[in-house]
Protein backbone atom coordinates (compact mmCIF):
# COMPACT_ATOMS: atom_id res chain seq x y z
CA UNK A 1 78.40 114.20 126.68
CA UNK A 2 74.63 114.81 127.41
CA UNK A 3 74.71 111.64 129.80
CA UNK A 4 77.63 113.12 131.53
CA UNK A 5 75.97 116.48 132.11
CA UNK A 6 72.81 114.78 133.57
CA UNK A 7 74.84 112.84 135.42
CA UNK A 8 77.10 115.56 136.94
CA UNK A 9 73.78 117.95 137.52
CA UNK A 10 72.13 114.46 139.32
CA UNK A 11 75.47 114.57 141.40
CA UNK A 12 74.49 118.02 143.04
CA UNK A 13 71.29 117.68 143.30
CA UNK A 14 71.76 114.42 145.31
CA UNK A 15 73.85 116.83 147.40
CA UNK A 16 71.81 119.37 147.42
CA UNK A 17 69.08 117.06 148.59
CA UNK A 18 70.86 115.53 151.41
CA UNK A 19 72.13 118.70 153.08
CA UNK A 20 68.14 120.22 153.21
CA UNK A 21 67.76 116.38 154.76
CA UNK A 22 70.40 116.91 157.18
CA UNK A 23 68.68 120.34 157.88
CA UNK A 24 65.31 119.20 158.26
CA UNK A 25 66.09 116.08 160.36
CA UNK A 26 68.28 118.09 163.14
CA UNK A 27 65.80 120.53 163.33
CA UNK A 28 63.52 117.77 163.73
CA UNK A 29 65.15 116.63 166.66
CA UNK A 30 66.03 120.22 168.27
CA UNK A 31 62.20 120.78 167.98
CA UNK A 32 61.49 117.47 170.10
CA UNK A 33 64.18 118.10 172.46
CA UNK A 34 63.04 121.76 173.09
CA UNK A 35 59.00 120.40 173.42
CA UNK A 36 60.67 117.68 176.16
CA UNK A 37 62.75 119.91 178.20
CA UNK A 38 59.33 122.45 178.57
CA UNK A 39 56.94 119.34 179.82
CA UNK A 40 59.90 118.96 182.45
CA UNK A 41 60.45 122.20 183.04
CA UNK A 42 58.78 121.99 186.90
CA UNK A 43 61.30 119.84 187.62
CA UNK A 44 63.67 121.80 189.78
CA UNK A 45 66.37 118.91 190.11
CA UNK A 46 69.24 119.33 187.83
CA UNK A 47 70.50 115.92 187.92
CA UNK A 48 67.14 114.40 187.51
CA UNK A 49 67.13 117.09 184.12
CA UNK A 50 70.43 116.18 183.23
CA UNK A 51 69.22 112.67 183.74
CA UNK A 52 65.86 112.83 181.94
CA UNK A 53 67.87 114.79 178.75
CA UNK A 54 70.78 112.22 178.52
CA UNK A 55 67.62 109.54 178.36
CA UNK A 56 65.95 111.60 175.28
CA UNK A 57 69.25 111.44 173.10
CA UNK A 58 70.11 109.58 170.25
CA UNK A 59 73.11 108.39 169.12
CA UNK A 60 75.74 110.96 167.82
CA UNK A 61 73.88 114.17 169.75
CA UNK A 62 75.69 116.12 172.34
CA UNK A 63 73.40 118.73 174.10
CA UNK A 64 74.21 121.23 176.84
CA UNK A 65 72.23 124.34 178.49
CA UNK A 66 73.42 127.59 179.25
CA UNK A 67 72.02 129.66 181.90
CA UNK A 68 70.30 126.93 183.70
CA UNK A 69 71.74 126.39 187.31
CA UNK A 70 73.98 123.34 187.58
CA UNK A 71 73.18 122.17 183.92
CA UNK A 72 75.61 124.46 182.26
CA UNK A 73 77.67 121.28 181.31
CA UNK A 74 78.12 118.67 178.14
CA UNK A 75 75.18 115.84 177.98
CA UNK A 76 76.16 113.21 175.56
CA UNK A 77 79.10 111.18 173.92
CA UNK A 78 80.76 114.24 171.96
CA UNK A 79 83.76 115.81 174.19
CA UNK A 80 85.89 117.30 171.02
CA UNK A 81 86.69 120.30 169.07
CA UNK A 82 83.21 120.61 167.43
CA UNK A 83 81.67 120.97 170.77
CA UNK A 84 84.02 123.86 171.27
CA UNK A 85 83.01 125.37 167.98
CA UNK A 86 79.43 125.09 168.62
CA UNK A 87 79.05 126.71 171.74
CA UNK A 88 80.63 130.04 169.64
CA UNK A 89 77.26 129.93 167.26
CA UNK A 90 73.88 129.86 167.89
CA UNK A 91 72.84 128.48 164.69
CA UNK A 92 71.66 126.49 162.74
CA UNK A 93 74.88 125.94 160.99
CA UNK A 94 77.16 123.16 159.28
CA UNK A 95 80.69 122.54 159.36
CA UNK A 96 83.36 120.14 159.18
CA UNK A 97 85.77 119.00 161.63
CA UNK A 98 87.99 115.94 161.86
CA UNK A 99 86.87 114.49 158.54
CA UNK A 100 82.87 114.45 159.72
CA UNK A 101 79.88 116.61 159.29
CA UNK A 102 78.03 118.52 162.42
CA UNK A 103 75.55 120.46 162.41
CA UNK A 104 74.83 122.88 165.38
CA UNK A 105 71.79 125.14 166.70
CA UNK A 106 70.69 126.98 169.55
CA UNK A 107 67.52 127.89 170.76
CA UNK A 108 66.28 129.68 173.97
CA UNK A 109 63.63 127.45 176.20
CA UNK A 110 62.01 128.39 179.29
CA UNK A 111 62.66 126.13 182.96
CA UNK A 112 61.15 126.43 185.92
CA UNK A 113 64.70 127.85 187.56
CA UNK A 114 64.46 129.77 184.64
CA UNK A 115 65.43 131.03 180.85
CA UNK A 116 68.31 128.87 179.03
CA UNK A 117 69.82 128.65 175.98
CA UNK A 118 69.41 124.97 174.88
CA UNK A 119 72.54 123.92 172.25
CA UNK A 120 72.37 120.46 170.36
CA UNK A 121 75.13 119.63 168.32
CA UNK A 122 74.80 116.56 165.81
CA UNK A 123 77.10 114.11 164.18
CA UNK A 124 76.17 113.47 160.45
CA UNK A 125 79.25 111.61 159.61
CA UNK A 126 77.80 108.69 158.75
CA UNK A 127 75.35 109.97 156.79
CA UNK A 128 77.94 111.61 155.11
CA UNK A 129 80.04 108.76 154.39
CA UNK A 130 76.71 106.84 153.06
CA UNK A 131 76.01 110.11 151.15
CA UNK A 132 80.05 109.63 149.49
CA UNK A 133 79.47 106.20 148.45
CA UNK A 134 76.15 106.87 147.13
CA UNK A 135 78.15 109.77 144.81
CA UNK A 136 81.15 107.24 144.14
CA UNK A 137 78.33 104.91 142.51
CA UNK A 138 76.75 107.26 140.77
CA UNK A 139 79.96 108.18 139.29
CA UNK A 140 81.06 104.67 138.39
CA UNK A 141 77.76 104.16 136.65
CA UNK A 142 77.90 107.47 134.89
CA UNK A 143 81.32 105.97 133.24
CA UNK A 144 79.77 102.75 132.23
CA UNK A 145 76.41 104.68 131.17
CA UNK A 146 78.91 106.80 129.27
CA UNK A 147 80.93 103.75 127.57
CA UNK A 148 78.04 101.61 126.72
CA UNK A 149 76.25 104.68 125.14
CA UNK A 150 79.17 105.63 123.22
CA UNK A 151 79.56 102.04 122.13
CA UNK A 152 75.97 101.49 121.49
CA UNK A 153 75.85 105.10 119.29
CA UNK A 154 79.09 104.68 117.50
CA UNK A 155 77.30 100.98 116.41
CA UNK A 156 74.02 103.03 115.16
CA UNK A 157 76.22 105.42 113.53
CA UNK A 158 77.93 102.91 111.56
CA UNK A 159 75.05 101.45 110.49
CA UNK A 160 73.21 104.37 109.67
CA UNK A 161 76.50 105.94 107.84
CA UNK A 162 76.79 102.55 105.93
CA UNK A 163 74.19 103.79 102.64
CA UNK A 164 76.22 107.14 102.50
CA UNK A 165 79.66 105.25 102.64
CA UNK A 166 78.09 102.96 99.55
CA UNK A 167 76.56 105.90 98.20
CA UNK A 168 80.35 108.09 98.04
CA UNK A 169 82.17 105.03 97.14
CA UNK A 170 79.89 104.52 93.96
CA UNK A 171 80.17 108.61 93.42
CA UNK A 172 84.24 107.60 93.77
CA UNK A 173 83.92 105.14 91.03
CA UNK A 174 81.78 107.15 88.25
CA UNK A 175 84.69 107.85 85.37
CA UNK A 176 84.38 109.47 82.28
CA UNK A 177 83.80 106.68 80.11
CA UNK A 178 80.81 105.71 82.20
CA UNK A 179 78.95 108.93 82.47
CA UNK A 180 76.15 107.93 80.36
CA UNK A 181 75.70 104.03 81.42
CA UNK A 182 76.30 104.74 85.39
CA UNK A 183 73.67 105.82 87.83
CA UNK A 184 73.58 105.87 91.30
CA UNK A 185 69.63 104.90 91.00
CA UNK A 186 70.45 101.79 89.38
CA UNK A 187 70.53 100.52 93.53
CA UNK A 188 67.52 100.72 96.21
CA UNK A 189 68.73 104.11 98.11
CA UNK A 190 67.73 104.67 101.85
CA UNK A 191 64.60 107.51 101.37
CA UNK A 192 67.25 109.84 102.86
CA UNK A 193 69.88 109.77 100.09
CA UNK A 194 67.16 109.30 97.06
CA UNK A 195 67.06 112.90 97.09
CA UNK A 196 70.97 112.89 96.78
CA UNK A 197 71.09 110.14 94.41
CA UNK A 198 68.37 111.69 91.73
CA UNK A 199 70.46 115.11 91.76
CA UNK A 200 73.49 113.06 90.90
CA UNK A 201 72.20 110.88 88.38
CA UNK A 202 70.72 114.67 87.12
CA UNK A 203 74.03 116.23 86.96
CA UNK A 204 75.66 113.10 85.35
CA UNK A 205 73.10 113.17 82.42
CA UNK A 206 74.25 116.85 81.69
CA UNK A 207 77.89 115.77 82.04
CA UNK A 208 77.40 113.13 79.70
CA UNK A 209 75.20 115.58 76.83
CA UNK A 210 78.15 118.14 77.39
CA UNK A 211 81.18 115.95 77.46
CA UNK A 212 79.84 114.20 74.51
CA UNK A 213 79.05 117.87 72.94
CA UNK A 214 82.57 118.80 73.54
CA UNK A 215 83.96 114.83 72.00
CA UNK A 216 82.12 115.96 68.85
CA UNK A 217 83.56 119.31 68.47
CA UNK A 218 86.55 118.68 69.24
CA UNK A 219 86.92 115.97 66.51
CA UNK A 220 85.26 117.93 64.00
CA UNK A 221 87.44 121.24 64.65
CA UNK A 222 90.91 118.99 64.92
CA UNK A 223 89.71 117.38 61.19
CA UNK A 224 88.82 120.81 59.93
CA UNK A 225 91.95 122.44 60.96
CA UNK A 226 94.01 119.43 59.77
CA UNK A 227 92.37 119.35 56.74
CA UNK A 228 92.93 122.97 56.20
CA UNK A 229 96.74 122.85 57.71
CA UNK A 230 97.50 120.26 54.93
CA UNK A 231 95.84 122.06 52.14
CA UNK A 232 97.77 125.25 53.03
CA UNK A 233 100.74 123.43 53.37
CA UNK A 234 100.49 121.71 49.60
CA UNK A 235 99.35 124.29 48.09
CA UNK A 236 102.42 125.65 49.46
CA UNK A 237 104.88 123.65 48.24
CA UNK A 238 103.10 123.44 45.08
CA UNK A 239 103.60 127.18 44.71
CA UNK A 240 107.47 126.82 46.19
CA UNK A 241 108.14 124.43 43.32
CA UNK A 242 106.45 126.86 40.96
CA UNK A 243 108.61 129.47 41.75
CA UNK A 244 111.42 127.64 41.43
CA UNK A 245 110.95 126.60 38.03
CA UNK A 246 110.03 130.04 37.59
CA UNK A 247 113.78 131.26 38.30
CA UNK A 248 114.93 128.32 36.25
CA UNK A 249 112.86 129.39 33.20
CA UNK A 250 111.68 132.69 32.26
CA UNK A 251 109.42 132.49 29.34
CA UNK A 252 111.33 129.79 27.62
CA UNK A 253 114.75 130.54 28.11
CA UNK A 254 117.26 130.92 30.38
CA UNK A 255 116.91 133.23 33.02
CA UNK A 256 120.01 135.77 33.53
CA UNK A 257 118.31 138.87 34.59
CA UNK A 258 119.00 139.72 38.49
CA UNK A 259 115.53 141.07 39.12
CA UNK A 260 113.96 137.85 38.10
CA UNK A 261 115.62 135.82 40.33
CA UNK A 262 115.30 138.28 43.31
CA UNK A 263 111.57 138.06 42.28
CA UNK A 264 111.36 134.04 42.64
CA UNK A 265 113.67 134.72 46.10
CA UNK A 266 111.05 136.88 47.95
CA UNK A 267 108.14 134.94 46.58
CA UNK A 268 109.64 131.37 47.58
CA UNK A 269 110.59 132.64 51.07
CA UNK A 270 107.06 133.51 52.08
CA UNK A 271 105.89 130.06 50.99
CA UNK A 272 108.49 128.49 52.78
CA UNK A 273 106.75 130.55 55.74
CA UNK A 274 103.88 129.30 55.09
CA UNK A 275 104.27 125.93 54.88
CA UNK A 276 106.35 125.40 58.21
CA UNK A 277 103.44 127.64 60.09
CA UNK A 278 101.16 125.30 58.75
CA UNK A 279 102.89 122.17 59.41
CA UNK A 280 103.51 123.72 63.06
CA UNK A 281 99.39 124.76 63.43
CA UNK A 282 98.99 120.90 62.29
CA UNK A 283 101.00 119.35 64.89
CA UNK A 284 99.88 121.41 67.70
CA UNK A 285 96.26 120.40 66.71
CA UNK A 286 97.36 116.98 66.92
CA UNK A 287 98.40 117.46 70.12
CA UNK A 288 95.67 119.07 71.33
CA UNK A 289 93.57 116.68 70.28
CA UNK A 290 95.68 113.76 71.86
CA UNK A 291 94.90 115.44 74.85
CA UNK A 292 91.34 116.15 74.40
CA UNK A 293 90.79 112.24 74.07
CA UNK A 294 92.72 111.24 76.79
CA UNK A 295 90.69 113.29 79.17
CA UNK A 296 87.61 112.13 77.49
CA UNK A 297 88.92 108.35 77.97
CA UNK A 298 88.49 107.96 74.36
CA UNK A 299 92.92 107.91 72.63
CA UNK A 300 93.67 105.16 71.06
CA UNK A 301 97.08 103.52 71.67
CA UNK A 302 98.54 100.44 70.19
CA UNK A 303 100.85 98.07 71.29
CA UNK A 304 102.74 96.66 68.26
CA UNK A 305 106.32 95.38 67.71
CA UNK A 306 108.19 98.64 66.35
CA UNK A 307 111.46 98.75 64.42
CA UNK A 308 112.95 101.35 65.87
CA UNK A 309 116.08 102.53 63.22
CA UNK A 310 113.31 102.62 60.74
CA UNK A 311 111.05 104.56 62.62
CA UNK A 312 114.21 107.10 63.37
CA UNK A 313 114.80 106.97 59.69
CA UNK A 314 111.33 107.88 58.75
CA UNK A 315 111.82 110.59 61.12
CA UNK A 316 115.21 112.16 59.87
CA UNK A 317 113.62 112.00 56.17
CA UNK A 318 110.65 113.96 57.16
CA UNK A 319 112.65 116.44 59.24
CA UNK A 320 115.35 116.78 57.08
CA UNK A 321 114.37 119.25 54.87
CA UNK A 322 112.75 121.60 58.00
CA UNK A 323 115.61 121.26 60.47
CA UNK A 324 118.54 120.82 57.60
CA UNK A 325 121.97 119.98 58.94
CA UNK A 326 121.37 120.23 62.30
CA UNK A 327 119.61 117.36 62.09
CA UNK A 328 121.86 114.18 62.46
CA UNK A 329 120.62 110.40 62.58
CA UNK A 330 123.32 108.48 64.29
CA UNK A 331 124.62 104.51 63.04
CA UNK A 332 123.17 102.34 65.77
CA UNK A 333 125.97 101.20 68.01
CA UNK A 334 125.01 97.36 68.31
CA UNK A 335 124.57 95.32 65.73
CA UNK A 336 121.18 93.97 66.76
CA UNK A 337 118.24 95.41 65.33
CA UNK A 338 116.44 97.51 68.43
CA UNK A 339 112.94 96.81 68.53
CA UNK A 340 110.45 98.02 71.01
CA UNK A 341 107.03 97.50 72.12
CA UNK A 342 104.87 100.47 71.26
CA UNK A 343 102.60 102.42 68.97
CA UNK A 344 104.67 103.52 65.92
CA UNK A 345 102.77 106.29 64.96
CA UNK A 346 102.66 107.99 68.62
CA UNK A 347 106.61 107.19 68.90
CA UNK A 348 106.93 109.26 66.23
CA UNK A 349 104.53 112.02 66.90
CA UNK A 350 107.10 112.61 70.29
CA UNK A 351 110.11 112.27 68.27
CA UNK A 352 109.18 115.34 66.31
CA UNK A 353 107.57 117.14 69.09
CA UNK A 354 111.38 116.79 71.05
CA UNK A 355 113.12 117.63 67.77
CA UNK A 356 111.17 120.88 66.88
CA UNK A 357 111.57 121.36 70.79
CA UNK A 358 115.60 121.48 70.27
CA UNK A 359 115.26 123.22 67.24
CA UNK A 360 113.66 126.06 69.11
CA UNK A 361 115.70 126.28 72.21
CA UNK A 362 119.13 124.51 71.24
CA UNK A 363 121.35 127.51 70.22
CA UNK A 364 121.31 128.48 66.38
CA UNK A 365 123.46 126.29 63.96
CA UNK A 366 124.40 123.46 67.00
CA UNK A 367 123.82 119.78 65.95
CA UNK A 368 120.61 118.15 66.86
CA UNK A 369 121.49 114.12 66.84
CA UNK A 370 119.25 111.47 66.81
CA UNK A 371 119.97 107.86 67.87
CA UNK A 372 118.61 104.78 69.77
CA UNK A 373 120.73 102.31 72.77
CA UNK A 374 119.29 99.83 74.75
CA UNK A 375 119.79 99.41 78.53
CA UNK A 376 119.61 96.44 80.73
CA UNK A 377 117.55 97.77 83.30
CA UNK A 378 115.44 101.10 82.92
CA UNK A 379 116.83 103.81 85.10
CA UNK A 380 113.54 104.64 86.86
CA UNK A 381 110.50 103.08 87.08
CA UNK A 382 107.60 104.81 85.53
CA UNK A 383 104.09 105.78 87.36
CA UNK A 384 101.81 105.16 84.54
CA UNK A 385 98.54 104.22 83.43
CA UNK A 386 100.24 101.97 80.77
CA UNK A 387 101.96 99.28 80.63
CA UNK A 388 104.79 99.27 83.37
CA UNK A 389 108.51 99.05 82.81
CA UNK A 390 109.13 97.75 86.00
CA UNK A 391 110.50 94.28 85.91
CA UNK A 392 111.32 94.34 82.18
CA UNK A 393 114.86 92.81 81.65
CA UNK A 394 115.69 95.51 78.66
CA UNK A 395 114.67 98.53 77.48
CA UNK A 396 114.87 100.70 74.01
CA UNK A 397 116.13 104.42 74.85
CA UNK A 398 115.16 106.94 71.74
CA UNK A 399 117.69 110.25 72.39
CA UNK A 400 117.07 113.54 71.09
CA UNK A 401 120.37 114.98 72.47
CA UNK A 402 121.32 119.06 71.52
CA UNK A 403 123.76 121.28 72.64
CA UNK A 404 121.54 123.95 74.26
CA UNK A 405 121.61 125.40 77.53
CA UNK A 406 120.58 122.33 79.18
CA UNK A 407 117.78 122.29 81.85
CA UNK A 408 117.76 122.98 85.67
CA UNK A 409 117.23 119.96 87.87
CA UNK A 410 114.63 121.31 89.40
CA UNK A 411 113.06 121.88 86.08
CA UNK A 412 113.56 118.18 84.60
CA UNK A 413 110.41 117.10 86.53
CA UNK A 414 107.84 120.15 85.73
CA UNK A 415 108.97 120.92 81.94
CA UNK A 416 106.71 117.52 81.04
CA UNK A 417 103.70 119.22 82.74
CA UNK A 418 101.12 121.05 80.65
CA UNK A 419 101.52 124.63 80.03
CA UNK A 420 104.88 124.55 81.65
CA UNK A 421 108.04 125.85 80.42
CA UNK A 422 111.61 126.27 81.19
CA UNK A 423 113.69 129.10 82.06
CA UNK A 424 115.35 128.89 79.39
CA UNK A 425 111.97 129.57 77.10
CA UNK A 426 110.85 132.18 78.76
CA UNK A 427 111.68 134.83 75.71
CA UNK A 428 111.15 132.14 73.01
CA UNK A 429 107.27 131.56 71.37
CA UNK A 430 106.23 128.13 72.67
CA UNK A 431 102.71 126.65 73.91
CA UNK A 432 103.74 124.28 76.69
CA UNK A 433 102.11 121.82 75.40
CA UNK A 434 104.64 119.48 73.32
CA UNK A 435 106.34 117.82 76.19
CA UNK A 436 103.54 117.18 78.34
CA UNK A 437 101.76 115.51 75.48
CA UNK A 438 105.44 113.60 74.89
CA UNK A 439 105.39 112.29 78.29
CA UNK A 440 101.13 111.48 78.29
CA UNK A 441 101.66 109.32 75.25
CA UNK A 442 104.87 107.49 76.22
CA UNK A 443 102.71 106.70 79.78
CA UNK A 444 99.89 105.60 77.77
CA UNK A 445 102.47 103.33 75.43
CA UNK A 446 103.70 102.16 78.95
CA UNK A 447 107.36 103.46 78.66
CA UNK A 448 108.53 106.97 80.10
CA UNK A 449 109.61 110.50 78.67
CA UNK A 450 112.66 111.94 81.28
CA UNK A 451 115.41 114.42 79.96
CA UNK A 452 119.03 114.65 81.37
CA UNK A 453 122.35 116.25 81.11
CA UNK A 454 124.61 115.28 78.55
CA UNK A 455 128.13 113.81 79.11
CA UNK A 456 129.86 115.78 76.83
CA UNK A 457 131.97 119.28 78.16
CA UNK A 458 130.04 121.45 75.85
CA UNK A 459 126.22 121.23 77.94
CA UNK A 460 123.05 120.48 76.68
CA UNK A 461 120.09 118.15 77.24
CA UNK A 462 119.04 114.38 76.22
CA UNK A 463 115.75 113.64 75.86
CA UNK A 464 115.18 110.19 76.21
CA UNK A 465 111.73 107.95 75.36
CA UNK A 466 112.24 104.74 77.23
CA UNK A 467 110.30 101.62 76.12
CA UNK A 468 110.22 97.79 76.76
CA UNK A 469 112.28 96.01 74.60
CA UNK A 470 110.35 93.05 72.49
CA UNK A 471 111.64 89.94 72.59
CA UNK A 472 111.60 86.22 71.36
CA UNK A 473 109.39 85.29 74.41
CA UNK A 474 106.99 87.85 73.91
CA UNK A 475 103.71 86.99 72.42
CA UNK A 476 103.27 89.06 68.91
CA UNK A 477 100.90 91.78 69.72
């Protein structure tokens, strides 16, 4: 842009330049004229003047005189319109006419017949034209000025841009697991980016200290409220089973008083309490800390051959006694044992976050039924950081299916985010946390958590964990 401008402001001046040339050379010539015509001024012939003037012209100069006898006529080559216009001004002056450039002036001299009024007009075409060509090169060296300066600046730029592009691509590539082993200073930095560079490698040391602050607490304060959660919840059932001897026995015999048993009613209800808040407390700690370590880089997921009826069996036995005969544990419909590809213990920490999901939302007293299929070909393919189901040949489908109100389909998507719930939740006590950590652990196992409507007239929702099928030609894990 700069060349441009000094190009366009070298453009006028050049024009500038040449019209004060123009100027200067006409009145030039007027001036020698003029000085002529007075050293002949004795001569009182006016066809020996006429004569003597035509012989002092140059080429492209018309001259007359006004006033003089018998030399009020045109000397010279020009017999046009201009020479019209110029005997209407005295002076000097430039104008165009017929595509050229004249300039005219008149100026008073002094003959020996007397005063006249001396009037030169010039032709500057040429000069003109000269003075167009001369622009039209400027011009066309102003573009190629302009293109070989952009090219040779965008070049530079590149080059000189090249440190910062290496620079923000290693910035790009800094992760959490590496915020104590990476530094940007570990390369030779161009002295303009060390400055950068130092303050980065700064602010990833305090990253590190804090992250690694926050790792430790947030281990200690998950094993200190698990710890606690399953001390209250023993303790609990230690005290449930008390009391229920208690309104067995009383003091040896057989208990047949009303008030004793109404006694061992409200103190075995409270315990119950007790121990399904803290078996609640414990699970969301686990699944807060399941996320803590993800975002740290730091959970640990396994990839192990997983029998899955027995893993929905261990699940029914420990739900059982929380969710009582809503819960139902379906026969597997094939006869081949389903087994998947997966961390057991993760499989199962979603299968009771979905169930105690139902059990909140599903309406009171409707079955809750538990059951695994296998598929051919998984529905969807999965986005995950795991292992992906695309191209797998079969798949292992876990349901948790209800009879609830079902969810929205715009809801299916967002429910699995974190610290999202339903509609359908919106008066019930939840955290928004179960799913999301449902569908983060089934990514990290490589499968996918989805939910969808179920078949059945009466509504409700079926929660589906979707994993790879093992098989004979997979290598044991």
């Amino acid at each position: 842009m700069a060349v441009l401008v000094g190009y366009g402001v070298l453009l006028l001046a050049n024009r500038q330049l040449a019209a004060l040339s123009r100027y200067a050379a006409h009145s030039d010539g007027v001036y020698a004229l003029q000085k002529r015509l007075t050293e002949s001024a004795d001569i009182p012939d006016s066809t020996e003047m006429q004569r003597r003037i035509s012989s002092m012209l140059p080429p492209g100069v018309t001259v007359w005189l006004e006033g003089a006898p018998g030399a009020d006529e045109t000397l010279g080559p020009l017999e046009s319109t201009a020479s019209r216009l110029a005997r209407q001004v005295d002076g000097p002056v430039s104008f165009r006419e017929g595509g050229g450039i004249f300039l005219t002036y008149a100026n008073p001299v002094l003959l020996s017949s007397g005063p006249a009024r001396l009037h030169v007009l010039e032709d500057f075409s040429a000069d003109a034209e000269r003075e167009r060509i001369t622009q039209l090169l400027l011009i066309a060296m102003a573009g190629m000025t302009a293109l070989l300066t952009s090219a040779l600046l965008r070049l530079v730029m590149e080059r000189g841009l090249r440190p910062l592009e290496r620079l923000g691509n290693r910035v790009a590539a800094v992760s959490a697991e590496g915020l104590g082993r990476q530094r940007l200073q570990e390369q030779p930095q161009p002295e303009e980016l060390q400055p950068i560079a130092l303050a980065f490698d700064d602010l990833l040391d305090r990253l590190a200290i804090s992250f690694e602050r926050q790792r430790a607490f947030v281990d200690g304060v998950s094993h200190e409220l698990r710890t606690s959660m399953t001390l209250i919840s023993g303790y609990a059932q230690r005290l449930q089973r008390q009391a229920e001897q208690t309104s067995v026995t009383s003091g040896g015999y057989p208990a047949s008083d009303m008030d004793s048993d109404r006694a061992a009613t409200e103190t075995i209800a409270p315990l119950v309490l007790i121990q399904g808040e803290a078996e609640r407390v414990g699970r969301l700690v686990s699944d807060l800390l399941a996320i803590a370590r993800d975002e740290a880089g730091h959970l640990e997921v396994s990839h192990q051959v997983i029998d899955v009826e027995l893993l929905l069996l261990a699940t029914y036995e420990q739900l059982v006694d929380h969710a009582g005969s809503r819960l139902r544990l379906l026969a597997p419909a094939e006869s081949e044992v389903l087994v998947a590809c997966g961390d057991a213990d993760r499989l199962q920490q979603c299968l009771i976050n979905l169930v105690e999901n139902a059990l909140k939302y599903a309406d009171p007293g409707s079955p809750i039924e538990l059951f695994a299929t296998s598929q051919s070909t998984p529905e969807t393919s999965p986005q995950t950081s795991g292992e992906s189901l695309a191209g797998s040949a079969e798949v292992v489908v876990v349901h948790v299916r209800d009879s609830g109100p079902g969810v929205a389909d715009a809801e299916k998507e967002r429910i699995f985010e974190r610290f999202v719930q339903g509609n359908a939740s919106s008066r019930r006590r939840g955290s928004g946390i179960g799913l999301s950590v449902v569908k983060l652990l089934m990514e990290r196992m490589g499968g996918e958590a989805r939910v969808v409507d179920t078949p059945r007239p009466g509504g409700g929702s079926d929660f589906q964990l979707v994993l790879r099928r093992f098989s004979s030609k997979d290598p044991l894990p």
